[in-house]
C-alpha atoms as a PDB file:
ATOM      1  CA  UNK A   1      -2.360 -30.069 -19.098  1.00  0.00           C
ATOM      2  CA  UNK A   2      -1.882 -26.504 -19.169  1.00  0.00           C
ATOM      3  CA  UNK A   3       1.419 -25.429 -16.907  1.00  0.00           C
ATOM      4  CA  UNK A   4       1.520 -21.850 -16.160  1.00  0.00           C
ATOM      5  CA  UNK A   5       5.172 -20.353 -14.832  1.00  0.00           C
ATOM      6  CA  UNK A   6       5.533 -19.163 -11.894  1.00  0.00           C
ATOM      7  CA  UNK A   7       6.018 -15.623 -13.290  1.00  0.00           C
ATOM      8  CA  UNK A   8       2.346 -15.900 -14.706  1.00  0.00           C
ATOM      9  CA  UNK A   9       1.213 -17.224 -11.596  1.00  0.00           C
ATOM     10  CA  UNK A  10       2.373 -14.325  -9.150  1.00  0.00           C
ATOM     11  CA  UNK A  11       0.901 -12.202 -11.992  1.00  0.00           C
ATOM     12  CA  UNK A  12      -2.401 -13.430 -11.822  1.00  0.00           C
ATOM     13  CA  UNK A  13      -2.154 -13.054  -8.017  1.00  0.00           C
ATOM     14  CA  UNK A  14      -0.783 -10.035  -7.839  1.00  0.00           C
ATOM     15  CA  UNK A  15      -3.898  -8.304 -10.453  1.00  0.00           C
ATOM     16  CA  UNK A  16      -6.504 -10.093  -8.055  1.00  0.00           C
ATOM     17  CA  UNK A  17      -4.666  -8.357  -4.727  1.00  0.00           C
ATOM     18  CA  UNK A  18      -5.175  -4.882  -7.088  1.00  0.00           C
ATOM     19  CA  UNK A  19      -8.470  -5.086  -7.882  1.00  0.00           C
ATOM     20  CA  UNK A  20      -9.563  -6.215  -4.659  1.00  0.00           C
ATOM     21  CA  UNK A  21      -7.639  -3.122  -3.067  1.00  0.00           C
ATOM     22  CA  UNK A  22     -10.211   0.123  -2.354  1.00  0.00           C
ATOM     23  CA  UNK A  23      -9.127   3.102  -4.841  1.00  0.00           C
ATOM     24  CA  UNK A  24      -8.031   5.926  -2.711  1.00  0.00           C
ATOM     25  CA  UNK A  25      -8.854   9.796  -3.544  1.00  0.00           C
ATOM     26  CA  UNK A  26      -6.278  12.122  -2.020  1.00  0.00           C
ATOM     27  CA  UNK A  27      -7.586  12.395   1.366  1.00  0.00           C
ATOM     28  CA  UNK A  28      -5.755   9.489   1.832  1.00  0.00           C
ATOM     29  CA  UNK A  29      -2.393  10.942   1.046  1.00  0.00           C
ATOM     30  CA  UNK A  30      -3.083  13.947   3.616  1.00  0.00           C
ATOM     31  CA  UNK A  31      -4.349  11.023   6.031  1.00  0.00           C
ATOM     32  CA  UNK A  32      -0.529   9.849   5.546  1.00  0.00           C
ATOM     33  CA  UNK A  33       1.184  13.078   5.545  1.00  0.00           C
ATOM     34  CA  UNK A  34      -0.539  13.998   8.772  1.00  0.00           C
ATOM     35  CA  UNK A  35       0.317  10.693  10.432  1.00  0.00           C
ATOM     36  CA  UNK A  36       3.777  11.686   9.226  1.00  0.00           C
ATOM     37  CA  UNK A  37       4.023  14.880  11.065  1.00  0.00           C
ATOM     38  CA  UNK A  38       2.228  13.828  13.968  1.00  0.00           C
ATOM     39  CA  UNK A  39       5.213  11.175  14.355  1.00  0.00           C
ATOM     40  CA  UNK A  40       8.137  13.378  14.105  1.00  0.00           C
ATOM     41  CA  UNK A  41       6.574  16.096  16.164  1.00  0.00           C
ATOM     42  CA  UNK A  42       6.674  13.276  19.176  1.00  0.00           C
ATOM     43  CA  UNK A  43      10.307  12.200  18.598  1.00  0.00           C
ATOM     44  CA  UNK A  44      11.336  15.498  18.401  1.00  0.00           C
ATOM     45  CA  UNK A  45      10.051  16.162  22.109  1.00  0.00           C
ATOM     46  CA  UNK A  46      10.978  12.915  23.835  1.00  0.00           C
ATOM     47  CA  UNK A  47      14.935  13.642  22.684  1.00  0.00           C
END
């Protein structure tokens, strides 16, 4: 029987999670940076 480590298993599971993730362009980054902004904007009025 073949026994595979856990190291090799979380490996394996980790490289399926990646390929199944979408590849972002950098729209998403300005998506985050924006998102970003908006946030601290609004904290800096409520205080």
């Amino acid at each position: 029987m073949n026994r595979e480590t856990r190291q090799e298993r979380r490996e394996r599971r980790q490289r399926k999670r990646r390929e199944r993730m979408p590849q972002h362009g950098k729209s998403l980054a300005r998506v985050y940076r924006d998102a970003i902004l908006k946030r601290l904007k609004g904290k800096t009025k409520s205080e």
